[in-house]
PDB file of N, CA and C in Angstrom:
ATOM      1  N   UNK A   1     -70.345 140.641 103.253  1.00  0.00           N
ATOM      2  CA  UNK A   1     -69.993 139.722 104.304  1.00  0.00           C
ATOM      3  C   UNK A   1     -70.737 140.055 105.591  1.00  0.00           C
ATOM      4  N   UNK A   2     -70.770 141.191 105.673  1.00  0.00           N
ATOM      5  CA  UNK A   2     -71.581 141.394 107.331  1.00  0.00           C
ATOM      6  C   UNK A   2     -72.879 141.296 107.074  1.00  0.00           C
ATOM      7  N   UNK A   3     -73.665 141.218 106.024  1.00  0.00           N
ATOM      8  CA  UNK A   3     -75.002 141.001 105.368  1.00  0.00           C
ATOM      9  C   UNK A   3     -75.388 139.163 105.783  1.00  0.00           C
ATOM     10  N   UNK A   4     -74.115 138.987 105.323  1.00  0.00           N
ATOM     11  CA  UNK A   4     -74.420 137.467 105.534  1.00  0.00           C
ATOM     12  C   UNK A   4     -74.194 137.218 107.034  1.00  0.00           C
ATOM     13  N   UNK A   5     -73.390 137.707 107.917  1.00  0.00           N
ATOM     14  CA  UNK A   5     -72.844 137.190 109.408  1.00  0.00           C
ATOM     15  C   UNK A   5     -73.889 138.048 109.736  1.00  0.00           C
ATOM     16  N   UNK A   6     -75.031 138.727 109.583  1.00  0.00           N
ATOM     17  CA  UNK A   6     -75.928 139.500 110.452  1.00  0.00           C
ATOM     18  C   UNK A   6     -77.126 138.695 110.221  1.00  0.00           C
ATOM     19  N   UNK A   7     -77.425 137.797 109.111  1.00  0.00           N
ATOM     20  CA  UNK A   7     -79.005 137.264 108.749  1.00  0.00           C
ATOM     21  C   UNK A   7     -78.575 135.625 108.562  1.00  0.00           C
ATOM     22  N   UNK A   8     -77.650 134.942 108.272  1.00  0.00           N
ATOM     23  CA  UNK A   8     -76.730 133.994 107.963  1.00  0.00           C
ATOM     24  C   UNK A   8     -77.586 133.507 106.628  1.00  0.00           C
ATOM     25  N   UNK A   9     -76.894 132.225 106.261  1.00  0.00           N
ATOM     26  CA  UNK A   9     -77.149 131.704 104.859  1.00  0.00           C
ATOM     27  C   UNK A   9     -78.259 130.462 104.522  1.00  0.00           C
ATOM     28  N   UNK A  10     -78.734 130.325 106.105  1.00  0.00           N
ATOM     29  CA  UNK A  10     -79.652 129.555 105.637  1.00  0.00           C
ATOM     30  C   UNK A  10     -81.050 130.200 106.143  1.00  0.00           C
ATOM     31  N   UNK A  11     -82.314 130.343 105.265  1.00  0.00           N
ATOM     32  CA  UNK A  11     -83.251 131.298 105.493  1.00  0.00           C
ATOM     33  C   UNK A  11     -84.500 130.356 105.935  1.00  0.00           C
ATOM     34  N   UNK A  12     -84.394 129.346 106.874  1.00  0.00           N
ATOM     35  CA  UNK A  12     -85.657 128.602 107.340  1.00  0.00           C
ATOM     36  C   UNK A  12     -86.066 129.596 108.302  1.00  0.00           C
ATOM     37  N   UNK A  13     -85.322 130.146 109.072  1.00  0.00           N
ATOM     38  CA  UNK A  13     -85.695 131.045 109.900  1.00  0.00           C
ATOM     39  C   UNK A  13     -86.987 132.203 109.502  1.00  0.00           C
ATOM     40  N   UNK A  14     -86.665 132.393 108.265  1.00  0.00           N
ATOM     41  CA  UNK A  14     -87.303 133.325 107.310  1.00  0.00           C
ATOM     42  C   UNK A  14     -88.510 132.930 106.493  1.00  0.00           C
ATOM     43  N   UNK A  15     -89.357 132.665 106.570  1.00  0.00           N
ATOM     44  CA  UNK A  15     -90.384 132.327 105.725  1.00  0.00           C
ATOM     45  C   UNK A  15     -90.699 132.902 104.642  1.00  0.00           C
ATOM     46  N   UNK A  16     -90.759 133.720 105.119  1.00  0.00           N
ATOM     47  CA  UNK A  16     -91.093 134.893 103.778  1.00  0.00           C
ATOM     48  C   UNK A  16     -89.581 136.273 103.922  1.00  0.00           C
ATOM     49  N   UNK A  17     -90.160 136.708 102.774  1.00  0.00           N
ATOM     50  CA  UNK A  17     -89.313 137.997 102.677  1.00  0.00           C
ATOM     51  C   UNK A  17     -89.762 139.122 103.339  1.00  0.00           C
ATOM     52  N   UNK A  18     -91.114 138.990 103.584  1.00  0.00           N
ATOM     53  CA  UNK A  18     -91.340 139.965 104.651  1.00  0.00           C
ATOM     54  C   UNK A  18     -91.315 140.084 105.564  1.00  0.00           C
ATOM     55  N   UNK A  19     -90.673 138.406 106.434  1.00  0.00           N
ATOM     56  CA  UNK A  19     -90.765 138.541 107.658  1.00  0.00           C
ATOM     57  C   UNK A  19     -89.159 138.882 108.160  1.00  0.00           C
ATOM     58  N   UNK A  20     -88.167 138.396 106.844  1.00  0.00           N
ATOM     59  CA  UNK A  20     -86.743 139.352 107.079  1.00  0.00           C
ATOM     60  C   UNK A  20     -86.955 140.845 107.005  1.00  0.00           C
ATOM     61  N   UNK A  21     -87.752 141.490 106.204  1.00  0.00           N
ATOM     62  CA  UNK A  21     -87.521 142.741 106.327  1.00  0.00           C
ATOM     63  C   UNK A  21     -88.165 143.527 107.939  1.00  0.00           C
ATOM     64  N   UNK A  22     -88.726 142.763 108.151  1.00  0.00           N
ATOM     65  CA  UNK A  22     -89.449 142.662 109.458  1.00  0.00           C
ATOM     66  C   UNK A  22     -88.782 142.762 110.249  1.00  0.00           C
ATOM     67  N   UNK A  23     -88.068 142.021 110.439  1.00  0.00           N
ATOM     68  CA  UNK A  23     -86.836 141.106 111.521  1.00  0.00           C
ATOM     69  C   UNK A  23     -85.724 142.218 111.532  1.00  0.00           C
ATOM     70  N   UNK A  24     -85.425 142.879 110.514  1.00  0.00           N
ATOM     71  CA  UNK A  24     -84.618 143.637 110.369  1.00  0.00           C
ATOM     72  C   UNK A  24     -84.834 145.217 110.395  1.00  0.00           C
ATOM     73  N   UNK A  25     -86.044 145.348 110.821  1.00  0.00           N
ATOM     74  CA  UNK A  25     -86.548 146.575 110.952  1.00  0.00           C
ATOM     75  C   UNK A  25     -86.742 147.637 109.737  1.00  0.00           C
ATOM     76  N   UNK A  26     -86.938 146.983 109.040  1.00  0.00           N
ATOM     77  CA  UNK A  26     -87.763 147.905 107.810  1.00  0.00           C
ATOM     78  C   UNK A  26     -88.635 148.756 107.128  1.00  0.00           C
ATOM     79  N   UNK A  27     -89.281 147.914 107.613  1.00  0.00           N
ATOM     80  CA  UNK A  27     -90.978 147.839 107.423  1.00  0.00           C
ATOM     81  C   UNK A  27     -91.242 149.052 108.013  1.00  0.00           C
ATOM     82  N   UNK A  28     -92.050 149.967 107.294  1.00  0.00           N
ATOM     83  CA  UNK A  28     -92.595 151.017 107.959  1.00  0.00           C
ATOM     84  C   UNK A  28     -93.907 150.994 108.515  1.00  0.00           C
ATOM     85  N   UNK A  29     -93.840 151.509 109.650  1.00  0.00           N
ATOM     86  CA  UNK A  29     -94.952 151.042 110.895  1.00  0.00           C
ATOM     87  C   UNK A  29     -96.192 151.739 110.509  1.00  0.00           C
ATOM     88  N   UNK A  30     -97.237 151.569 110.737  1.00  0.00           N
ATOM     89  CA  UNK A  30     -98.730 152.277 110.441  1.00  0.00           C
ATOM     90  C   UNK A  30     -98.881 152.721 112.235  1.00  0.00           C
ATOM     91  N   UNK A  31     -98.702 153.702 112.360  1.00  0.00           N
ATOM     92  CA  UNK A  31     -99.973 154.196 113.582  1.00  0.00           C
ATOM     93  C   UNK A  31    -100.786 155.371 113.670  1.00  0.00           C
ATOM     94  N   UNK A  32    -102.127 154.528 113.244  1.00  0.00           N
ATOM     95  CA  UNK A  32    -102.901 155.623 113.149  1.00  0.00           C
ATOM     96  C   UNK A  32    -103.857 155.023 114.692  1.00  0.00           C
ATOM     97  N   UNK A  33    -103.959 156.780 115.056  1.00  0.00           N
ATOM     98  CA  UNK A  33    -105.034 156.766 115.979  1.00  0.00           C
ATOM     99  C   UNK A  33    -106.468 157.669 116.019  1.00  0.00           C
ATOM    100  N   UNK A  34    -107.521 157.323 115.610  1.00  0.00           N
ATOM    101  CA  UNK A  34    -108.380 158.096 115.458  1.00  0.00           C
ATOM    102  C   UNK A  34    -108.466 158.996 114.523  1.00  0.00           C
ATOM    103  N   UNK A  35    -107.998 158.450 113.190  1.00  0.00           N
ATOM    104  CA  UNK A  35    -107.862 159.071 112.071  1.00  0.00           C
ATOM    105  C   UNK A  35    -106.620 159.893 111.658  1.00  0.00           C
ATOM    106  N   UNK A  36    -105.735 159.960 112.695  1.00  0.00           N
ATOM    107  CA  UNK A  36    -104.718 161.206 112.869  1.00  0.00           C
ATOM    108  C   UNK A  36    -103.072 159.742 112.365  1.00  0.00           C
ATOM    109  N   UNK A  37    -102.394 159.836 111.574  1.00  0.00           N
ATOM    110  CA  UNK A  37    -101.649 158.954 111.316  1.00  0.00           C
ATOM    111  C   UNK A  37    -100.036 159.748 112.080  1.00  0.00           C
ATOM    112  N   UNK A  38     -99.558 158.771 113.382  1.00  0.00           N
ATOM    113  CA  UNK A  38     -98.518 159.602 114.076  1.00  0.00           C
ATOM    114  C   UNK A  38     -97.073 159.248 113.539  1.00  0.00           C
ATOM    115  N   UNK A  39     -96.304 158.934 113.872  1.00  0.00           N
ATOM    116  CA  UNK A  39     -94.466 158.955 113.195  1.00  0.00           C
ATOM    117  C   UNK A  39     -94.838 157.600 112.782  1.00  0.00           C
ATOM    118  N   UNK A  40     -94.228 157.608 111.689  1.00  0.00           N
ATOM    119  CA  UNK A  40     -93.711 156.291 111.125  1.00  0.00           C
ATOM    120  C   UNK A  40     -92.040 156.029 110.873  1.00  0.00           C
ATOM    121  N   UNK A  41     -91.566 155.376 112.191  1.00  0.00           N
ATOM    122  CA  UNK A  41     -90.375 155.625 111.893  1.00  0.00           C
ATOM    123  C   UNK A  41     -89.915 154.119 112.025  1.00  0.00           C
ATOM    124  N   UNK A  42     -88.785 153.986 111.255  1.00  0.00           N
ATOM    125  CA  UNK A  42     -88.779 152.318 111.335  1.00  0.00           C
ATOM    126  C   UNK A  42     -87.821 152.292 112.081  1.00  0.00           C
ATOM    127  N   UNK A  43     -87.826 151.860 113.699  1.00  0.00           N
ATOM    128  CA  UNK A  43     -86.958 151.602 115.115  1.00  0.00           C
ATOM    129  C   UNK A  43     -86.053 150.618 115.301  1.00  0.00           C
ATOM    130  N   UNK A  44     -87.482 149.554 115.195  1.00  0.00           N
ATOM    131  CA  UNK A  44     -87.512 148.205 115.915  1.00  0.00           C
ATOM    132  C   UNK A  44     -86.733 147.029 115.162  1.00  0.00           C
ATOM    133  N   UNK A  45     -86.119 146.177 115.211  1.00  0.00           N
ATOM    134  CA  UNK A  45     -85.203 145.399 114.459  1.00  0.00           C
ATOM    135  C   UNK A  45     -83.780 145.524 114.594  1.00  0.00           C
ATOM    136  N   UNK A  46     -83.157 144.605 114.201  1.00  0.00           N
ATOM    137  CA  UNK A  46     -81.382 144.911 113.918  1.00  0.00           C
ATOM    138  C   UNK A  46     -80.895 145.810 113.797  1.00  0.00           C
ATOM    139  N   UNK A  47     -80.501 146.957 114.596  1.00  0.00           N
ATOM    140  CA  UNK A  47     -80.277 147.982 114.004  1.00  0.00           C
ATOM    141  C   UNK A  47     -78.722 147.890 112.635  1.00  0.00           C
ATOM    142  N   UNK A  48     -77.903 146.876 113.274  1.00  0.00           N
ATOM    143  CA  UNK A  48     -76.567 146.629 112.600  1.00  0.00           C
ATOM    144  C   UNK A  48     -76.769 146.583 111.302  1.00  0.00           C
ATOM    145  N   UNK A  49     -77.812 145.566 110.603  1.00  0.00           N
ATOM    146  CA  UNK A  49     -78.378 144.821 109.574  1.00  0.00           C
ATOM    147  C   UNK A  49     -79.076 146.384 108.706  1.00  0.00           C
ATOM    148  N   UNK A  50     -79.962 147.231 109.735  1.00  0.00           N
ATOM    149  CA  UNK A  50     -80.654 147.874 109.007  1.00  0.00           C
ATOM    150  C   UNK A  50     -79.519 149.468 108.379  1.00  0.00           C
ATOM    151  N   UNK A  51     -78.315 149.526 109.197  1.00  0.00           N
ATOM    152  CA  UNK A  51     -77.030 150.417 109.181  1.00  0.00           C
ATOM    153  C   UNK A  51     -76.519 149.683 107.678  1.00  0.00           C
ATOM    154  N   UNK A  52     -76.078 148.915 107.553  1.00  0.00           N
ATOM    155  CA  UNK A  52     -75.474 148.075 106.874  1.00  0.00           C
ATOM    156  C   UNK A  52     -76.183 148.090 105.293  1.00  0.00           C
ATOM    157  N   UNK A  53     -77.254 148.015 105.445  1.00  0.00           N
ATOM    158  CA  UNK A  53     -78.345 147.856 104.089  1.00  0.00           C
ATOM    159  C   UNK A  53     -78.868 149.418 103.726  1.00  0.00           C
ATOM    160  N   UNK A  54     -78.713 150.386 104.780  1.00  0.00           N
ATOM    161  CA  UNK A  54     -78.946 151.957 104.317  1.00  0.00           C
ATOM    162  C   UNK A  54     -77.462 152.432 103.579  1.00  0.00           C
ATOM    163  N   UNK A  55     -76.343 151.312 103.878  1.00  0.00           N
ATOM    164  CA  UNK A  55     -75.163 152.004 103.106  1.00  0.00           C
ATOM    165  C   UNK A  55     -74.900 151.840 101.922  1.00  0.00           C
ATOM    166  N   UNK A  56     -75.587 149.846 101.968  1.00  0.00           N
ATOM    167  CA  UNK A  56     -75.559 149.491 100.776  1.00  0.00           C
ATOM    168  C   UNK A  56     -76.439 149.932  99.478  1.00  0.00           C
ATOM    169  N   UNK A  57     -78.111 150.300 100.132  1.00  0.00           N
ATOM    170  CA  UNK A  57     -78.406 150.888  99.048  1.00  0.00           C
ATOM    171  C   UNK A  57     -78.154 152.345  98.875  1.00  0.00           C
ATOM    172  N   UNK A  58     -77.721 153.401  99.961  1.00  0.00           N
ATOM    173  CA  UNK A  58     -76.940 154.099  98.892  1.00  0.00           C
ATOM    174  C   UNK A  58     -76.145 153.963  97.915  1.00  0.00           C
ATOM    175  N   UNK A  59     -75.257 153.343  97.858  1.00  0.00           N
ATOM    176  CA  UNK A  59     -74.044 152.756  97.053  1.00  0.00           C
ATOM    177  C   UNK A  59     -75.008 152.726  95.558  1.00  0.00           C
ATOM    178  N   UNK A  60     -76.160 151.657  95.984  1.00  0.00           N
ATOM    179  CA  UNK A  60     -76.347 151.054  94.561  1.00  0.00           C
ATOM    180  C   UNK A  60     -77.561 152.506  94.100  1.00  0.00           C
ATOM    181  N   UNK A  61     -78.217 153.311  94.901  1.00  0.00           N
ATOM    182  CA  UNK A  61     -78.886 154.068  94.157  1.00  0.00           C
ATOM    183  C   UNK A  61     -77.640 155.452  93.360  1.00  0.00           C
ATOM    184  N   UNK A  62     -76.702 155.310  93.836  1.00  0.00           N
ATOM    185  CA  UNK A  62     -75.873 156.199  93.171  1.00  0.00           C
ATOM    186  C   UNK A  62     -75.166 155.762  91.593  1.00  0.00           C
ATOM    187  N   UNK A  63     -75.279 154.263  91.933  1.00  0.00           N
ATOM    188  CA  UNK A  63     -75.074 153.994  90.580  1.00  0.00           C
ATOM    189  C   UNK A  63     -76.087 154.149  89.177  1.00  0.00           C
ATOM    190  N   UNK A  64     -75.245 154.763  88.585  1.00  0.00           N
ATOM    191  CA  UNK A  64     -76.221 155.493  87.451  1.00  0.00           C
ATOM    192  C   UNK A  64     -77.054 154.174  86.622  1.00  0.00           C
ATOM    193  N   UNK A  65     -75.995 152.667  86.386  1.00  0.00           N
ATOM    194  CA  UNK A  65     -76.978 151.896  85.801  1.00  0.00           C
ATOM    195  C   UNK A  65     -77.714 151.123  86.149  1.00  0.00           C
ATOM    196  N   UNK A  66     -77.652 151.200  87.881  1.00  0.00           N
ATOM    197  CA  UNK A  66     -78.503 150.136  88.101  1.00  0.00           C
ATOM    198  C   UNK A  66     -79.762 150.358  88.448  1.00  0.00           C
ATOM    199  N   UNK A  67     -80.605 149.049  88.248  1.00  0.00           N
ATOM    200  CA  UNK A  67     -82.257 149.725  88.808  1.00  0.00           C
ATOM    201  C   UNK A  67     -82.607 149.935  89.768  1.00  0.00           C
ATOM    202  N   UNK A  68     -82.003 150.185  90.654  1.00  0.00           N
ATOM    203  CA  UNK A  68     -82.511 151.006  92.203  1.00  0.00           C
ATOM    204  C   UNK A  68     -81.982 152.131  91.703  1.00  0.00           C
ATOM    205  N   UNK A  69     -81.362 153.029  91.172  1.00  0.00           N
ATOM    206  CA  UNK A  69     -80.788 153.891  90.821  1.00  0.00           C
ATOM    207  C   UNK A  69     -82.031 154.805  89.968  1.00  0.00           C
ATOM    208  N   UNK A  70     -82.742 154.002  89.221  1.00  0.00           N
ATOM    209  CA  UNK A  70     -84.206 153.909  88.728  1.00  0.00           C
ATOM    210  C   UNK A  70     -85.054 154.548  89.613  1.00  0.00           C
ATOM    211  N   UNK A  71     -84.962 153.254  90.420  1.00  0.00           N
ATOM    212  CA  UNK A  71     -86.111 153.274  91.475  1.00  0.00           C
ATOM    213  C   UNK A  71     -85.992 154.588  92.307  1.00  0.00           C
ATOM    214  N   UNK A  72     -84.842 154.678  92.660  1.00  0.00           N
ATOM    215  CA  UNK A  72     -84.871 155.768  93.626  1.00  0.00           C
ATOM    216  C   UNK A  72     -85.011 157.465  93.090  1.00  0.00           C
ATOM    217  N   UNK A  73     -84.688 157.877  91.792  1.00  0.00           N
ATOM    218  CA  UNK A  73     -85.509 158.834  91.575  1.00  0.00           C
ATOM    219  C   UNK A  73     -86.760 158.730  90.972  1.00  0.00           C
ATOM    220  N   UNK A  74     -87.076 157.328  90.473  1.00  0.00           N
ATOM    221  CA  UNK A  74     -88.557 157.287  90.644  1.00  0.00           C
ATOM    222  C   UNK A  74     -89.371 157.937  91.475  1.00  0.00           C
ATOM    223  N   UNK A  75     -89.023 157.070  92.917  1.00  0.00           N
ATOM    224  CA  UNK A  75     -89.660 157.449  94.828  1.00  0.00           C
ATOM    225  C   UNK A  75     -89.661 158.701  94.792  1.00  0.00           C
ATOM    226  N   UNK A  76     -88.423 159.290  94.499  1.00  0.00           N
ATOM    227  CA  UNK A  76     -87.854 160.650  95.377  1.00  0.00           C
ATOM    228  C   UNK A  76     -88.912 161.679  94.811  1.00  0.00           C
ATOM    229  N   UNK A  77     -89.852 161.534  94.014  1.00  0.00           N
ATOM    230  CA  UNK A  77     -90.788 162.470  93.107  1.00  0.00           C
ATOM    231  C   UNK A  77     -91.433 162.724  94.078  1.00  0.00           C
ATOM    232  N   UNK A  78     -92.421 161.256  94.611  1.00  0.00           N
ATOM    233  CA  UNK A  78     -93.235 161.214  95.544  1.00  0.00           C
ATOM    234  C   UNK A  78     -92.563 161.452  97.230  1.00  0.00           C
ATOM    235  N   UNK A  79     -92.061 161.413  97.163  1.00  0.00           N
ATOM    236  CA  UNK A  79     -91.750 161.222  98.803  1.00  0.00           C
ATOM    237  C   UNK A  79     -90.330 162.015  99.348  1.00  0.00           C
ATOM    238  N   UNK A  80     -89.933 162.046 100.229  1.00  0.00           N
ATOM    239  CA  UNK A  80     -88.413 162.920 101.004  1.00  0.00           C
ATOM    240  C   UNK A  80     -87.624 161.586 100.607  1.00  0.00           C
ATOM    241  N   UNK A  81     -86.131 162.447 100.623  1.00  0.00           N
ATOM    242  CA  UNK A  81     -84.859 161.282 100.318  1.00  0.00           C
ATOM    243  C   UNK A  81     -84.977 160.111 101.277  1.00  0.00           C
ATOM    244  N   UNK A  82     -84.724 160.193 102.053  1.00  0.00           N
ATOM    245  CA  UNK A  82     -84.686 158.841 103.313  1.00  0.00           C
ATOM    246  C   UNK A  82     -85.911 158.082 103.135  1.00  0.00           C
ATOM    247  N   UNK A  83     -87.024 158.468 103.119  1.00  0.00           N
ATOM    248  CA  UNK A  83     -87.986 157.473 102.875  1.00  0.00           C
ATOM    249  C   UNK A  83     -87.797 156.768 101.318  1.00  0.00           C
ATOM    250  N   UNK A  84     -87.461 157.190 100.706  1.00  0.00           N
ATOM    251  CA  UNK A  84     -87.048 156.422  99.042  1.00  0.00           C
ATOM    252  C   UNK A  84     -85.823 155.636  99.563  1.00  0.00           C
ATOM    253  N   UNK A  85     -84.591 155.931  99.862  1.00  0.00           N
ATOM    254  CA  UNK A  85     -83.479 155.208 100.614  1.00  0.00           C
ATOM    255  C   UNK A  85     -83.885 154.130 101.111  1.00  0.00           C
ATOM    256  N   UNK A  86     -84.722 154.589 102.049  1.00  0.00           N
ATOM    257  CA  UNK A  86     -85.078 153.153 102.954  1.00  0.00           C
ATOM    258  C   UNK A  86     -85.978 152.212 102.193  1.00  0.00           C
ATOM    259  N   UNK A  87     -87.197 152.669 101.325  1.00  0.00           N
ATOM    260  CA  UNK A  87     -87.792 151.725 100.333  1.00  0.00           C
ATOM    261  C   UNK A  87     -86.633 150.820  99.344  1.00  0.00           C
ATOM    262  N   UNK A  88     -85.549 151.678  99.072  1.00  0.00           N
ATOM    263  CA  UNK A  88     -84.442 150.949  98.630  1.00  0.00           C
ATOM    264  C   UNK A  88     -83.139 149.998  98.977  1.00  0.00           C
ATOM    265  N   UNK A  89     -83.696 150.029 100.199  1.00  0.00           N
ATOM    266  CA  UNK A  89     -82.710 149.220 101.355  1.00  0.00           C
ATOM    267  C   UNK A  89     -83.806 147.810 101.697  1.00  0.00           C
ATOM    268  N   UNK A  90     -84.841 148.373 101.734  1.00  0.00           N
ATOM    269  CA  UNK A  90     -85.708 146.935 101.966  1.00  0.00           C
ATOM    270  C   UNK A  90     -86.064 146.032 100.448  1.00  0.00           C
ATOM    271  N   UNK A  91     -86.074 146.275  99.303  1.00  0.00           N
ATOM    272  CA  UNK A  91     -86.111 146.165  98.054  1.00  0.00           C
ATOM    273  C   UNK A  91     -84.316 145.110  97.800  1.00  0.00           C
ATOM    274  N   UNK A  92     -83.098 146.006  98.409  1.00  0.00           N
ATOM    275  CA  UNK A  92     -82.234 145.264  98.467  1.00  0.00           C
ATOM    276  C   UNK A  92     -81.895 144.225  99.384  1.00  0.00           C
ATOM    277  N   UNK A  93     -83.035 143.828 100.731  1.00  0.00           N
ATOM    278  CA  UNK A  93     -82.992 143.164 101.389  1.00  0.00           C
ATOM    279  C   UNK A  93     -83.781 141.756 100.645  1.00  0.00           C
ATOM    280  N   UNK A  94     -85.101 142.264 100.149  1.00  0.00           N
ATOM    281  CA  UNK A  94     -86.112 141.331  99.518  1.00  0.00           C
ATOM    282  C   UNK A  94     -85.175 140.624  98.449  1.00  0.00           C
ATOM    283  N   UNK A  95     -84.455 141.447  97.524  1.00  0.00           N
ATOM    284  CA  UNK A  95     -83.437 140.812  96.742  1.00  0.00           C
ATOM    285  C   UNK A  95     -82.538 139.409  97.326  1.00  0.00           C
ATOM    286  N   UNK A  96     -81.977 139.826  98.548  1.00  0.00           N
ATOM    287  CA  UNK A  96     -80.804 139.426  99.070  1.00  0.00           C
ATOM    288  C   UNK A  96     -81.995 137.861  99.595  1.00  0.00           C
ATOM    289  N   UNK A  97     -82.743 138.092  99.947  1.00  0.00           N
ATOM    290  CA  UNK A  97     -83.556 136.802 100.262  1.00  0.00           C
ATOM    291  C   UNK A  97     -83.827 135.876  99.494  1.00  0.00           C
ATOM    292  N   UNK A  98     -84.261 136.472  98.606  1.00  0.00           N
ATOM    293  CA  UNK A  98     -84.467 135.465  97.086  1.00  0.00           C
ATOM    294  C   UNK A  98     -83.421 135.275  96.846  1.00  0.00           C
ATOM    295  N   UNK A  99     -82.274 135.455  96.662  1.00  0.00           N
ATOM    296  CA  UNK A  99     -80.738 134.694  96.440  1.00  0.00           C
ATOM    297  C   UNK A  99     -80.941 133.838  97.112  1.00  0.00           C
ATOM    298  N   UNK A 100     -80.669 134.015  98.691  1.00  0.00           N
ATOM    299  CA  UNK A 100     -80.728 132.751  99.374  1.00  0.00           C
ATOM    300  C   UNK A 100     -81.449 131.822  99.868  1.00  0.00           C
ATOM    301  N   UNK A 101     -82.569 132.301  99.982  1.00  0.00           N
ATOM    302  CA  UNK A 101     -83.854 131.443 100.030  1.00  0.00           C
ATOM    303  C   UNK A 101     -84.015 130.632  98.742  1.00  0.00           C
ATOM    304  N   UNK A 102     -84.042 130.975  98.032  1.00  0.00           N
ATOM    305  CA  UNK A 102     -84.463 130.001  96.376  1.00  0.00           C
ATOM    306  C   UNK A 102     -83.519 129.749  95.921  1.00  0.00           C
ATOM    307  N   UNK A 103     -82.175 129.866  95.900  1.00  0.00           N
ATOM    308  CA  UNK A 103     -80.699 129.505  95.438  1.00  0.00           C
ATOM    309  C   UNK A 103     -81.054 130.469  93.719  1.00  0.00           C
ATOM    310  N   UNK A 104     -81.103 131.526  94.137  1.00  0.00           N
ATOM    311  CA  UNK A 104     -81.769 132.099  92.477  1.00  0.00           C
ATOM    312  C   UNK A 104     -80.092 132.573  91.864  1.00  0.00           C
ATOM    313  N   UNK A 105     -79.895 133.090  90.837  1.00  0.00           N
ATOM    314  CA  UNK A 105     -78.968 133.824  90.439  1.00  0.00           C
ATOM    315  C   UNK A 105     -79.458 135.084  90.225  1.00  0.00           C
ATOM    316  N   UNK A 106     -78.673 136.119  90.548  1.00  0.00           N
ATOM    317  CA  UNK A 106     -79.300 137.311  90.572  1.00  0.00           C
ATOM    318  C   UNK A 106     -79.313 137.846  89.013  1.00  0.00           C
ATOM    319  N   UNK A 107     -80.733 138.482  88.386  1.00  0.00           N
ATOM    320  CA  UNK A 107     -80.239 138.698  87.218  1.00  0.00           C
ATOM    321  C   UNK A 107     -81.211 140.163  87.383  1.00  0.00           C
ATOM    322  N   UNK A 108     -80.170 141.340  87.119  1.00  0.00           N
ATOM    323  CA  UNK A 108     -80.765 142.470  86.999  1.00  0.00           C
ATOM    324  C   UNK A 108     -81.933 142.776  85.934  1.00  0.00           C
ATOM    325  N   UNK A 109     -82.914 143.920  86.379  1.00  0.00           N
ATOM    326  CA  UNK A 109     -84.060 143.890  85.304  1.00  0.00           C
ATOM    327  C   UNK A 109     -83.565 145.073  84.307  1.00  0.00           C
ATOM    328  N   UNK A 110     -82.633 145.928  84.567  1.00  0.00           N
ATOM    329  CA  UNK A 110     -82.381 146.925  83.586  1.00  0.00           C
ATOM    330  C   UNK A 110     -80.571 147.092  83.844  1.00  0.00           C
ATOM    331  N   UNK A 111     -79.640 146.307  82.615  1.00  0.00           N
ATOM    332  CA  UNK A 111     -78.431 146.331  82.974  1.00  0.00           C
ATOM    333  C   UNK A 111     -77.833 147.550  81.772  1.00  0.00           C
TER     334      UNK A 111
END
């Protein structure tokens, strides 16, 4: 419910899915200067929306059957916990768009 009262239900606003994850502060920032690549920390956006979607995909990477649950010790090989988290919070955002943007039914890829 606060997923929906934070982005609402109709996604014209949204063009793409990247420009919600955008909007919502996701997206991890590139700054490189002179070859030297400095913090990439994702700030800027909703913070409410982006609180809200770091809880939710914990939730779902703890679940043993679902595929972020996959995904996230997939990441965690390559990368620190929070950066896999957060790849899994924007993954459940991109999800949450295609529901409502395309009127899709959600159908998991590994149930």
């Amino acid at each position: 419910m606060r997923i929906i009262a934070e982005i609402g239900v109709d996604m014209k606003a949204f063009l793409t899915a990247s420009a919600l994850v955008g909007w919502a502060g996701l997206r991890p920032r590139n700054d490189q200067s002179a070859g030297k690549i400095k913090r990439r920390k994702t700030l800027h956006g909703n913070k409410y929306l982006r609180i809200i979607l770091t809880q939710c995909a914990w939730a779902a990477t703890r679940t043993g059957s679902s595929g972020f649950h996959i995904r996230y010790n997939t990441l965690k090989k390559s990368m620190n916990h929070n950066k896999a988290l957060m790849a899994n919070a924007r993954k459940l955002l991109v999800v949450i768009w295609n529901l409502l943007a395309k009127k899709q039914i959600y159908r998991p890829l590994s149930a």
